[in-house]
C-alpha atoms as a PDB file:
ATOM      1  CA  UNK A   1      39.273  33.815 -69.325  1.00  0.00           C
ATOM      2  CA  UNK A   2      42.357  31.807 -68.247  1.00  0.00           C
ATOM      3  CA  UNK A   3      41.512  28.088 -67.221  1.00  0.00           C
ATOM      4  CA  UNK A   4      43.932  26.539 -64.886  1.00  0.00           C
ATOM      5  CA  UNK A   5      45.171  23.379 -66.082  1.00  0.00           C
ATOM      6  CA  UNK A   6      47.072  20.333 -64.781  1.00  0.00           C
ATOM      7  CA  UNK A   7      50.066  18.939 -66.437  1.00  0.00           C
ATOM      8  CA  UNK A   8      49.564  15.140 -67.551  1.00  0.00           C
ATOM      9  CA  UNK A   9      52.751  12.962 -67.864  1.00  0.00           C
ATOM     10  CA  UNK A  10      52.394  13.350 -71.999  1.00  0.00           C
ATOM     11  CA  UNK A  11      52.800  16.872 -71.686  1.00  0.00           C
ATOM     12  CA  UNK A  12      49.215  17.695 -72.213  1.00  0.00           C
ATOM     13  CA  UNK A  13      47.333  20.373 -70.736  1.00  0.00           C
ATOM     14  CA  UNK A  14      43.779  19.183 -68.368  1.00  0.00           C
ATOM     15  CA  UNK A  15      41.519  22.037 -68.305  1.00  0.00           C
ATOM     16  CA  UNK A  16      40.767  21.661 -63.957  1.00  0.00           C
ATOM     17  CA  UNK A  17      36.729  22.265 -64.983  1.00  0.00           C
ATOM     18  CA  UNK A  18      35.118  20.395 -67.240  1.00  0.00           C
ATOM     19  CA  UNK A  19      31.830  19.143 -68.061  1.00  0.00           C
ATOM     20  CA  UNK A  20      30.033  16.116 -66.761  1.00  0.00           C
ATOM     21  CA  UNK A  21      27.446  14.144 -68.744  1.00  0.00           C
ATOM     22  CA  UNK A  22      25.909  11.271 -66.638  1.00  0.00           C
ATOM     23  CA  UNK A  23      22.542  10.718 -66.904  1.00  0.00           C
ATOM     24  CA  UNK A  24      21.963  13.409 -69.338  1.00  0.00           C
ATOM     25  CA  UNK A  25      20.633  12.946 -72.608  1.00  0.00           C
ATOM     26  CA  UNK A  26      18.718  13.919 -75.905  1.00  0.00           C
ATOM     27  CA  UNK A  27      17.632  18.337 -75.770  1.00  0.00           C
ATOM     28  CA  UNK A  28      18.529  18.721 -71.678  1.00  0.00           C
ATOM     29  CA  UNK A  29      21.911  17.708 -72.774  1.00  0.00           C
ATOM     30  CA  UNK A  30      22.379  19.314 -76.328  1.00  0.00           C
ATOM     31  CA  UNK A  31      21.142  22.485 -74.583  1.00  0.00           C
ATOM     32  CA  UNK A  32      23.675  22.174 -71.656  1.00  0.00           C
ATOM     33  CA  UNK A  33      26.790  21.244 -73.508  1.00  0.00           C
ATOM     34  CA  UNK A  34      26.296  24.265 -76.118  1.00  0.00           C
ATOM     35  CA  UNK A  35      26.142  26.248 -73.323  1.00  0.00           C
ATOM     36  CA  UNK A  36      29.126  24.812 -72.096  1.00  0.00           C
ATOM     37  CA  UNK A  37      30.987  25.440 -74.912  1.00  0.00           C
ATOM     38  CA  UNK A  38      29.831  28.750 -75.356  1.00  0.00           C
ATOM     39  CA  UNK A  39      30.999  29.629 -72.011  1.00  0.00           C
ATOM     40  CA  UNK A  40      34.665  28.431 -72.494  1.00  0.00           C
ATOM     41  CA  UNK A  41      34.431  24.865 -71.507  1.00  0.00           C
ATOM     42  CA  UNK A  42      37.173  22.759 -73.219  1.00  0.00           C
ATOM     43  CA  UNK A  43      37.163  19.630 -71.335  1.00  0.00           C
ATOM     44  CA  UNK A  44      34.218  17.342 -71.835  1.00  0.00           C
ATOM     45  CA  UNK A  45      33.607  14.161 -69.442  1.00  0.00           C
ATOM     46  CA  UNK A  46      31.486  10.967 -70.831  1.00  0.00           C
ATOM     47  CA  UNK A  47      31.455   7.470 -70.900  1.00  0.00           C
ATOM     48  CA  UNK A  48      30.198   4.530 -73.549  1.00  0.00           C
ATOM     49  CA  UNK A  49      27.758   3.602 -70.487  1.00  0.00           C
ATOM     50  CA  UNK A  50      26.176   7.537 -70.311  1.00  0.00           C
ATOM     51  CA  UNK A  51      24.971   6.544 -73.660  1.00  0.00           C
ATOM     52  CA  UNK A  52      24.805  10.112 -75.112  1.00  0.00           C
ATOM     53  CA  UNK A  53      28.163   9.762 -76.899  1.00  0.00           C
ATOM     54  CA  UNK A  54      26.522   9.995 -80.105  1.00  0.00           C
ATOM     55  CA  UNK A  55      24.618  13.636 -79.060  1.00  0.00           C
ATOM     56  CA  UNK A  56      27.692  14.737 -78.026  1.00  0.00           C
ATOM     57  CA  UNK A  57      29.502  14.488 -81.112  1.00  0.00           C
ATOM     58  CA  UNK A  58      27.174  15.800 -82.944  1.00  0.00           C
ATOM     59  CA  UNK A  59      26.580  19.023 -80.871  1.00  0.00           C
ATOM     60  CA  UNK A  60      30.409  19.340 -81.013  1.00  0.00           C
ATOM     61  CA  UNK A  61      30.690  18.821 -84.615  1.00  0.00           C
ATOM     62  CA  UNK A  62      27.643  21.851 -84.907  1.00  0.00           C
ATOM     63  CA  UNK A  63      29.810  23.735 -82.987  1.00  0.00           C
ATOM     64  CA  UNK A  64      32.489  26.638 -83.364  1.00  0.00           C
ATOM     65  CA  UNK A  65      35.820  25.086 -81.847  1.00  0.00           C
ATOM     66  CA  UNK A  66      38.877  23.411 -83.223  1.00  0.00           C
ATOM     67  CA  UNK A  67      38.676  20.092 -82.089  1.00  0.00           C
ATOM     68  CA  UNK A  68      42.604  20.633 -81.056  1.00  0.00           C
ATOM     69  CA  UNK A  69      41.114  22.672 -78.696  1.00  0.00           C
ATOM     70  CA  UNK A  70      38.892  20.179 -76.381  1.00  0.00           C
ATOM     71  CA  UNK A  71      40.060  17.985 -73.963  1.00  0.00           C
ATOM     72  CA  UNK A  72      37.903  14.585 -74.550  1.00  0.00           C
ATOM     73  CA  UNK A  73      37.310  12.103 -72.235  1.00  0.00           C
ATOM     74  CA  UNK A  74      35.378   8.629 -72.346  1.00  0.00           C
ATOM     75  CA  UNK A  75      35.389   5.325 -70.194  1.00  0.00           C
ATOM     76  CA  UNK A  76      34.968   1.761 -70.831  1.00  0.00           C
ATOM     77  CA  UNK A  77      32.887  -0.485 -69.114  1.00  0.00           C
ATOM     78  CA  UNK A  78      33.785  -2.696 -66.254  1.00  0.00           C
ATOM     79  CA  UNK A  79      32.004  -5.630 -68.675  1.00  0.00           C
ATOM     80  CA  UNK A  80      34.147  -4.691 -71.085  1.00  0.00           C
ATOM     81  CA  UNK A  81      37.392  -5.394 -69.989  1.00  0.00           C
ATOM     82  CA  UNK A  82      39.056  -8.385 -71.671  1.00  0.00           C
ATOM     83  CA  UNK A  83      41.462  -7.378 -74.796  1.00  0.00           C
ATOM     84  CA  UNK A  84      39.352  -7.426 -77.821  1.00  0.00           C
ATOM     85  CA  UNK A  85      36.679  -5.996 -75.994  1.00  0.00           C
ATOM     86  CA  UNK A  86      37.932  -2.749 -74.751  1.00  0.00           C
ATOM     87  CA  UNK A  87      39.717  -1.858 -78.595  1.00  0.00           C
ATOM     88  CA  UNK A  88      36.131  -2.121 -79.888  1.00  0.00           C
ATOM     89  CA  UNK A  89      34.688  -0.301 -77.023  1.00  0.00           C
ATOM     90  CA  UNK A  90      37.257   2.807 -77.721  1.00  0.00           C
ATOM     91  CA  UNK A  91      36.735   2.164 -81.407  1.00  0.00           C
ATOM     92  CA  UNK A  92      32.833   2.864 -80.789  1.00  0.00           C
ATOM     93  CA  UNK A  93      33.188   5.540 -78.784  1.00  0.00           C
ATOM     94  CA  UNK A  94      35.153   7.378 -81.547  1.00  0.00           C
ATOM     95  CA  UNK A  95      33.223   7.199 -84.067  1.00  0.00           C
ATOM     96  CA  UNK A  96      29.713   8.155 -82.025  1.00  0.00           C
ATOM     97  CA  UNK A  97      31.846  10.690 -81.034  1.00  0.00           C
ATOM     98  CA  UNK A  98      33.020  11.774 -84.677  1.00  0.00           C
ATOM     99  CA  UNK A  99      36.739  12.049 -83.557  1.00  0.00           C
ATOM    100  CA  UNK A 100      39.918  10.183 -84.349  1.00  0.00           C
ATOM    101  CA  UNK A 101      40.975  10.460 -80.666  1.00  0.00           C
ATOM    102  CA  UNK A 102      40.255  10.656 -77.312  1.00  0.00           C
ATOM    103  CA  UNK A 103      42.309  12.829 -74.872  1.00  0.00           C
ATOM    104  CA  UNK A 104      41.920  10.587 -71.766  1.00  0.00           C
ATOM    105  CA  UNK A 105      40.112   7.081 -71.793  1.00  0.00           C
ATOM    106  CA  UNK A 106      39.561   5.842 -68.602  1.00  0.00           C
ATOM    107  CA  UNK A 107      38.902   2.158 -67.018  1.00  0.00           C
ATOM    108  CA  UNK A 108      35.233   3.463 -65.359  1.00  0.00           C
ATOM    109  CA  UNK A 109      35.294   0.822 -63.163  1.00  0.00           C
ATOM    110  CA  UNK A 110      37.384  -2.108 -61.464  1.00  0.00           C
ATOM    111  CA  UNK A 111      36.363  -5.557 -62.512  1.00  0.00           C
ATOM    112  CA  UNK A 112      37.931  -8.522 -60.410  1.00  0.00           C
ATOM    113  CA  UNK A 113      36.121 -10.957 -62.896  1.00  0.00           C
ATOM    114  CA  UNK A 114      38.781  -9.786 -65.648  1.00  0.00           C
ATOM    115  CA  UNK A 115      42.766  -9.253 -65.599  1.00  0.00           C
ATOM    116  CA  UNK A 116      44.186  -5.791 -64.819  1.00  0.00           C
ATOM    117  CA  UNK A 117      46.952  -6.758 -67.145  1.00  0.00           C
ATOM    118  CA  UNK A 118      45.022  -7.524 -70.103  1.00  0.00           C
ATOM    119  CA  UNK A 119      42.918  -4.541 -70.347  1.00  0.00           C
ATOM    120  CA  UNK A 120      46.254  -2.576 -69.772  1.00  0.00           C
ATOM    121  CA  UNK A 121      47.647  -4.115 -72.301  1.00  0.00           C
ATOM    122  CA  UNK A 122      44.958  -3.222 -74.539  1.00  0.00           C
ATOM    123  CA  UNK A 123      45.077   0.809 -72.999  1.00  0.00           C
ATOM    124  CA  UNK A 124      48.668   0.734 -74.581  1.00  0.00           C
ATOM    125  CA  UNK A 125      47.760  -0.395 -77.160  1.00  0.00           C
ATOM    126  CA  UNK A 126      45.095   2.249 -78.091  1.00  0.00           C
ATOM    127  CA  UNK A 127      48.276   4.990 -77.130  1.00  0.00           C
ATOM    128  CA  UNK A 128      50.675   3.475 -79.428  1.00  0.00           C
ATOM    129  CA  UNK A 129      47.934   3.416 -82.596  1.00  0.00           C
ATOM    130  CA  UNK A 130      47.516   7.073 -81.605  1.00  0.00           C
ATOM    131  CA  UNK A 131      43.250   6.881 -80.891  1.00  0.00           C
ATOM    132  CA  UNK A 132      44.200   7.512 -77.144  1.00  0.00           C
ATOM    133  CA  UNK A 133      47.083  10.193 -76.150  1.00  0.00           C
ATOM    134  CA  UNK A 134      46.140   9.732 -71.893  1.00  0.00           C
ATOM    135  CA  UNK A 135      45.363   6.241 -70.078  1.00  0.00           C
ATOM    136  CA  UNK A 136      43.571   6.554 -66.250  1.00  0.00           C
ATOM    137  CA  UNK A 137      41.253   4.864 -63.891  1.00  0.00           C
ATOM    138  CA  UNK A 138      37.978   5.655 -62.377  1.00  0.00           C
ATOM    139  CA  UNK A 139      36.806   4.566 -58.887  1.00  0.00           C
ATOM    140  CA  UNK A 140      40.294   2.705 -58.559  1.00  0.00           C
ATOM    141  CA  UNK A 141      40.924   2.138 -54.212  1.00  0.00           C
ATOM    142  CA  UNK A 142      44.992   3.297 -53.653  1.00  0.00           C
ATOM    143  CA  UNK A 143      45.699  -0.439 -53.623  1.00  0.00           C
ATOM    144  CA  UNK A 144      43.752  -1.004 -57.632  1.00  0.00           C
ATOM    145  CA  UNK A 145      46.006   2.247 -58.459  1.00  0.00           C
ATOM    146  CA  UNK A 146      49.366   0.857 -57.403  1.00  0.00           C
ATOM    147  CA  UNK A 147      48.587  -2.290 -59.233  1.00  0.00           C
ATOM    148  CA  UNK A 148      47.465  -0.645 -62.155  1.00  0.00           C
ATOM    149  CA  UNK A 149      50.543   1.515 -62.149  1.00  0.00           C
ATOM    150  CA  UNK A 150      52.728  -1.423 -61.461  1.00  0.00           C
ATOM    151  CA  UNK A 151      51.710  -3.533 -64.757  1.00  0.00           C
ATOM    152  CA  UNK A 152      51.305  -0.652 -67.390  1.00  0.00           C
ATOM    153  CA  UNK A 153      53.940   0.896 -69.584  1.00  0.00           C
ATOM    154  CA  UNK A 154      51.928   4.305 -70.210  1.00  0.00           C
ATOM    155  CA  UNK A 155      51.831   6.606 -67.194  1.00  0.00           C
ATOM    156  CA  UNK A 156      48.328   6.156 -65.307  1.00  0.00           C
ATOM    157  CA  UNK A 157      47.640   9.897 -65.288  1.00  0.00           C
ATOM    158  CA  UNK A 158      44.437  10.220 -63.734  1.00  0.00           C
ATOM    159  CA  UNK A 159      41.934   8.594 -61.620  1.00  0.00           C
ATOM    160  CA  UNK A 160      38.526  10.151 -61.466  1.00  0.00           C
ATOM    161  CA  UNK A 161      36.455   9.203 -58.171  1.00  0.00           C
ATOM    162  CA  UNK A 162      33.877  10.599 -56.136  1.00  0.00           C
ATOM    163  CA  UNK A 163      34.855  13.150 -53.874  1.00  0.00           C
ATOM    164  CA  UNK A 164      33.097  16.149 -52.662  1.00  0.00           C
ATOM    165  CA  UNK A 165      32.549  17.658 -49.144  1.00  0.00           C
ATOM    166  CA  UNK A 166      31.211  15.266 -47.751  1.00  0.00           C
ATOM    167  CA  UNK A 167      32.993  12.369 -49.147  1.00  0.00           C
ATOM    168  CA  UNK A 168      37.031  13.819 -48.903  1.00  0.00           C
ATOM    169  CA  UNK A 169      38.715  10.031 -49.025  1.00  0.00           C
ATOM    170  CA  UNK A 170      42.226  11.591 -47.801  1.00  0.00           C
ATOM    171  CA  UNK A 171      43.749   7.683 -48.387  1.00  0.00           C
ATOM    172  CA  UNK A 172      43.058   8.141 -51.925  1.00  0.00           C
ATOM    173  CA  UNK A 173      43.755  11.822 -51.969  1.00  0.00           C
ATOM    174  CA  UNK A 174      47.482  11.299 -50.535  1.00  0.00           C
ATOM    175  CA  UNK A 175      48.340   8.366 -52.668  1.00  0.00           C
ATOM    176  CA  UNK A 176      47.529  10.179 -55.924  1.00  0.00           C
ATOM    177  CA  UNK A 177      49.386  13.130 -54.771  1.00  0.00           C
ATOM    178  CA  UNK A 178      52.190  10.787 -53.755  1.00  0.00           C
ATOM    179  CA  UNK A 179      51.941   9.020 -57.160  1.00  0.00           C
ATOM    180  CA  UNK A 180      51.927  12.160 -59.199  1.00  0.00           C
ATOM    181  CA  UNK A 181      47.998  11.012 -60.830  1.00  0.00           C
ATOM    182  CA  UNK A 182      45.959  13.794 -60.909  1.00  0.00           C
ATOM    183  CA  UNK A 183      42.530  13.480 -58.935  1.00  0.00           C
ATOM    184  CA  UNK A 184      39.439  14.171 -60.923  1.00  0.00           C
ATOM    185  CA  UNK A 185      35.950  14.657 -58.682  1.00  0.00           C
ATOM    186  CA  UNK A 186      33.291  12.446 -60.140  1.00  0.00           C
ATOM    187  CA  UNK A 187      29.784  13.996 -58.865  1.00  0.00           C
ATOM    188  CA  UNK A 188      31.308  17.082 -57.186  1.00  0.00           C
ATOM    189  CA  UNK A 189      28.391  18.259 -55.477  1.00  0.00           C
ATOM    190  CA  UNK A 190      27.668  15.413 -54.231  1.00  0.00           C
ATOM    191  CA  UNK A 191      24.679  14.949 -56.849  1.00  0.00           C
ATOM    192  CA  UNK A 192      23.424  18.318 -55.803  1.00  0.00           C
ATOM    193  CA  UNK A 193      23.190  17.189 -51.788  1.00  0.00           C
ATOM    194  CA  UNK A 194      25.910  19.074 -50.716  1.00  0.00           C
ATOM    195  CA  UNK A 195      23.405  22.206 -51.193  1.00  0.00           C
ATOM    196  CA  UNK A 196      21.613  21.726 -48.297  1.00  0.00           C
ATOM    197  CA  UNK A 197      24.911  21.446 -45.737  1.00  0.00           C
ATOM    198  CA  UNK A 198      25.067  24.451 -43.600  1.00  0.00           C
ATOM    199  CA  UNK A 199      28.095  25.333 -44.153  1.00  0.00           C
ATOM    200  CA  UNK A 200      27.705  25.714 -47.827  1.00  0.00           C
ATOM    201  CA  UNK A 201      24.616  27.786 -47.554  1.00  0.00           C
ATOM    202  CA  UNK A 202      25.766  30.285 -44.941  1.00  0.00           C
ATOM    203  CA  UNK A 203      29.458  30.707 -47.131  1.00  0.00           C
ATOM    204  CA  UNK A 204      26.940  31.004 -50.524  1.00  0.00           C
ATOM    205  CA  UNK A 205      25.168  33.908 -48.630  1.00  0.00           C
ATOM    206  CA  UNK A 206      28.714  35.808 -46.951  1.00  0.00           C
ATOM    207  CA  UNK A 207      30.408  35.679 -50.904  1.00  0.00           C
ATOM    208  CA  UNK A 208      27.401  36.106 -52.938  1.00  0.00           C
ATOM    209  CA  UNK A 209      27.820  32.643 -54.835  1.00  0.00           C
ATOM    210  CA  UNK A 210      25.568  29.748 -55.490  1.00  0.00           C
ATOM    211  CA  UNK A 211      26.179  26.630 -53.160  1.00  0.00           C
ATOM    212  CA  UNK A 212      27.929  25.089 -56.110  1.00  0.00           C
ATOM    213  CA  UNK A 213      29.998  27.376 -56.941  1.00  0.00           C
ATOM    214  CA  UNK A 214      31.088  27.554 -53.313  1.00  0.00           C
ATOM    215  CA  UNK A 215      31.773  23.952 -53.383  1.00  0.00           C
ATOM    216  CA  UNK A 216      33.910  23.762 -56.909  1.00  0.00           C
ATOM    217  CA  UNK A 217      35.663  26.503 -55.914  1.00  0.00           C
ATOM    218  CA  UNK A 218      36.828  24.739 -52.429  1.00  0.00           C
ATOM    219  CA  UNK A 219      37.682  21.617 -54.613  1.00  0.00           C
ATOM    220  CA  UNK A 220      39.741  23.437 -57.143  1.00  0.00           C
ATOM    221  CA  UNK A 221      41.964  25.042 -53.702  1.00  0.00           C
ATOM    222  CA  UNK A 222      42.346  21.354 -53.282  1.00  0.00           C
ATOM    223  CA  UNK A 223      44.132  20.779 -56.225  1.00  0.00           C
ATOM    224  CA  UNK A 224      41.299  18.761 -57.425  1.00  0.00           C
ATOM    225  CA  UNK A 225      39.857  18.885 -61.192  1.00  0.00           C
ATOM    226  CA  UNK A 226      36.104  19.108 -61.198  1.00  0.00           C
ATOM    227  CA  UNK A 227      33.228  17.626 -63.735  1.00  0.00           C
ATOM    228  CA  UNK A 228      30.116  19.600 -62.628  1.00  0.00           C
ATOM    229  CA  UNK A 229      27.328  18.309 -64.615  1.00  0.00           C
ATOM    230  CA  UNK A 230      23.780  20.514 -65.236  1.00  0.00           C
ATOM    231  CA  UNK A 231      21.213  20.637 -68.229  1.00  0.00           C
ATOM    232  CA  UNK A 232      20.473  24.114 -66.856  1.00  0.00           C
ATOM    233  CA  UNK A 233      22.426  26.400 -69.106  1.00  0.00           C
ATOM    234  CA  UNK A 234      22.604  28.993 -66.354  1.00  0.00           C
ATOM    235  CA  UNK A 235      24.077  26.728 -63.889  1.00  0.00           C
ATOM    236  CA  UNK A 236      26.635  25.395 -66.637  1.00  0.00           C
ATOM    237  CA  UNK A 237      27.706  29.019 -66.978  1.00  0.00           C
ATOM    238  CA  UNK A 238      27.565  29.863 -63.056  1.00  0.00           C
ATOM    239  CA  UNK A 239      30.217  26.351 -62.839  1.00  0.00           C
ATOM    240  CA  UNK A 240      32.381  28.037 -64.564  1.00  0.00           C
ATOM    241  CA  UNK A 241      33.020  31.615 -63.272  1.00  0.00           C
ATOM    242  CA  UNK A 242      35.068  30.415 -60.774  1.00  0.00           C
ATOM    243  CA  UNK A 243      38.775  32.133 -61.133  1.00  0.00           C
ATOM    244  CA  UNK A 244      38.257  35.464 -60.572  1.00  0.00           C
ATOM    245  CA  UNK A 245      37.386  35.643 -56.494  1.00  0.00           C
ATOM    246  CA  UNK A 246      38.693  32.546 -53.840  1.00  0.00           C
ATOM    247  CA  UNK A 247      37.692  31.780 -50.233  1.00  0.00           C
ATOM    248  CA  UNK A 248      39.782  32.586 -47.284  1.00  0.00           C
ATOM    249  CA  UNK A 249      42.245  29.881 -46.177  1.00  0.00           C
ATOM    250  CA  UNK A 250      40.122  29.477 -43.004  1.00  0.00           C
ATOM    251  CA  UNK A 251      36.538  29.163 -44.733  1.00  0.00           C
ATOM    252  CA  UNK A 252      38.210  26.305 -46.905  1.00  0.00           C
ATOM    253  CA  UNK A 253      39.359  25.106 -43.698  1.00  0.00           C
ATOM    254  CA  UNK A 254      35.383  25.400 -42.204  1.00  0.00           C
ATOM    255  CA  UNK A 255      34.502  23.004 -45.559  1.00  0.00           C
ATOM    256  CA  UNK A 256      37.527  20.586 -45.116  1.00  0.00           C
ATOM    257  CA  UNK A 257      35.887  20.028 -41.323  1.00  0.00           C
ATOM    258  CA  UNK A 258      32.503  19.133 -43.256  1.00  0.00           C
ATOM    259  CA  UNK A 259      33.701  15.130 -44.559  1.00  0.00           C
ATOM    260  CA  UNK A 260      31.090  12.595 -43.245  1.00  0.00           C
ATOM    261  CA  UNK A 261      32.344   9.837 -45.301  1.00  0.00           C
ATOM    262  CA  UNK A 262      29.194   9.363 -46.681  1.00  0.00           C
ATOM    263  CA  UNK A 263      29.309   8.218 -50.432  1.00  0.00           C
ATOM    264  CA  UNK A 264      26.083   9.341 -53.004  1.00  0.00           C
ATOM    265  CA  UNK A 265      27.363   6.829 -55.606  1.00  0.00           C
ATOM    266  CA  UNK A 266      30.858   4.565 -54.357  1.00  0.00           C
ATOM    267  CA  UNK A 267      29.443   2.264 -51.872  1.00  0.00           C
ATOM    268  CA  UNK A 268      31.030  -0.944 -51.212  1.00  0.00           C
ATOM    269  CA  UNK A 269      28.864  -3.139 -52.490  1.00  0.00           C
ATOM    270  CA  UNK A 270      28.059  -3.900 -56.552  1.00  0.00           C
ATOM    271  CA  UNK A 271      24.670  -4.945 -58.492  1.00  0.00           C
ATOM    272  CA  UNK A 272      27.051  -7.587 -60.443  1.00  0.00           C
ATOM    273  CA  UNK A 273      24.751  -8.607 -62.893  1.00  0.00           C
ATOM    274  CA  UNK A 274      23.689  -5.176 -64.200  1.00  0.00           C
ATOM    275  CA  UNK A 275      24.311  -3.911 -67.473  1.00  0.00           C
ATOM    276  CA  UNK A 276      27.417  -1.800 -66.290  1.00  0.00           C
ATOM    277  CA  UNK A 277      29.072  -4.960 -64.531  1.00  0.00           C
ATOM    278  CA  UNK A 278      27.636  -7.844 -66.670  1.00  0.00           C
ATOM    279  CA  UNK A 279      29.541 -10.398 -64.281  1.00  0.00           C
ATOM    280  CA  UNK A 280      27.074 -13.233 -64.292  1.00  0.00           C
ATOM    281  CA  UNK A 281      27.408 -16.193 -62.053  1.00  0.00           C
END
């Protein structure tokens, strides 16, 4: 099976489906990401705040593939931010993850409490030594983007952020396309809410697809990369037999008409003192 893939600024190839990991752990996740692999998933989505980095490398290390052939992803925390702080993060992350490298680390999260420009500089830092070959953002507004792309020396080449049907965000959308950074969906199906929209059922019933494959497939025709997450291994198979049917230009149309605005995880405000801000008063 062909995977479409995006071009980053490096040169490198990002597989446009890949596998999420929040708040999955211990045998649901093991189970789900062998699946995953076994399916053809080469792109792999966590983060040193999902916690199951070290599960992860193990069930990829027990696997059949050539590590040359996965696309790896992780994020630092928004507490960890300042210089010193986000080497050792990445450092950590490597070896739970029993790699030398990671394809793509991403910022997870803004933090005004910390300079931009110092965890930047750090990011480059990381791509010169070699442990990181792709620097992005996650949940960055247009504005954190363009400041972001302003300070660093490596090309930002992604920024992953929720967006789903309900939750399109075409401000964000447009300045990414303008900017040449690849869009990544965070929480796709909207944490599995977007099954219930009516739209989504009655196109699941007319194709003969599940309501998430209806919705991946939509976000893909938007030139968006998708990180589906499931500890069902039949549902991590059914994400990814998406390439070999499409939906009219006119039922992607009916979906497009379905944004609400209505965030399941990127609301405005922030619990500041929890463990993945740590800003303390």
């Amino acid at each position: 099976m062909s995977v479409p893939t995006k071009t980053l600024p490096s040169g490198d190839e990002l597989p446009a489906v890949g596998f999420g990991t929040w708040n999955i752990d211990g045998q649901p996740l093991r189970d789900g990401l062998r699946a995953a692999l076994e399916a053809g998933y080469t792109h792999v989505d966590t983060a040193e705040g999902y916690m199951n980095e070290s599960e992860i490398g193990d069930v990829i290390a027990d696997a059949d593939v050539d590590r040359e052939d996965l696309f790896l992803t992780s994020k630092v925390l928004a507490k960890n931010l300042d210089y010193e702080s986000v080497i050792e993060s990445c450092e950590a992350s490597l070896d739970r993850l029993e790699t030398d490298y990671l394809d793509l680390y991403l910022i997870h999260w803004p933090n005004p409490a910390i300079s931009l420009r110092e965890t930047l500089h750090a990011m480059e830092r990381l791509h010169e030594e070699g442990l990181v070959r792709n620097v992005g953002v996650s949940n960055f507004s247009a504005y954190q983007l363009s400041a972001a792309q302003h300070i660093s020396d490596v090309p930002i080449a992604v920024n992953q952020i929720e967006f789903h049907p309900r939750f399109q965000r075409p401000e964000i959308v447009d300045y990414c396309r303008e900017t040449e950074t690849i869009i990544e969906a965070a929480a796709p199906l909207a944490r599995t809410e977007i099954f219930d929209d009516e739209v989504i059922q009655d196109l699941a019933e007319q194709y003969d697809k599940s309501p998430a494959q209806i919705t991946l497939r939509w976000a893909l025709d938007r030139d968006i990369v998708v990180l589906p997450k499931s500890s069902n291994p039949d549902h991590v198979r059914q994400n990814f037999e998406l390439f070999d049917w499409e939906l009219s230009e006119s039922d992607l149309e009916r979906i497009d008409e379905r944004d609400r605005r209505e965030p399941v995880y990127d609301t405005p405000a922030r619990e500041w003192e929890s463990d993945v801000w740590g800003i303390s008063q």
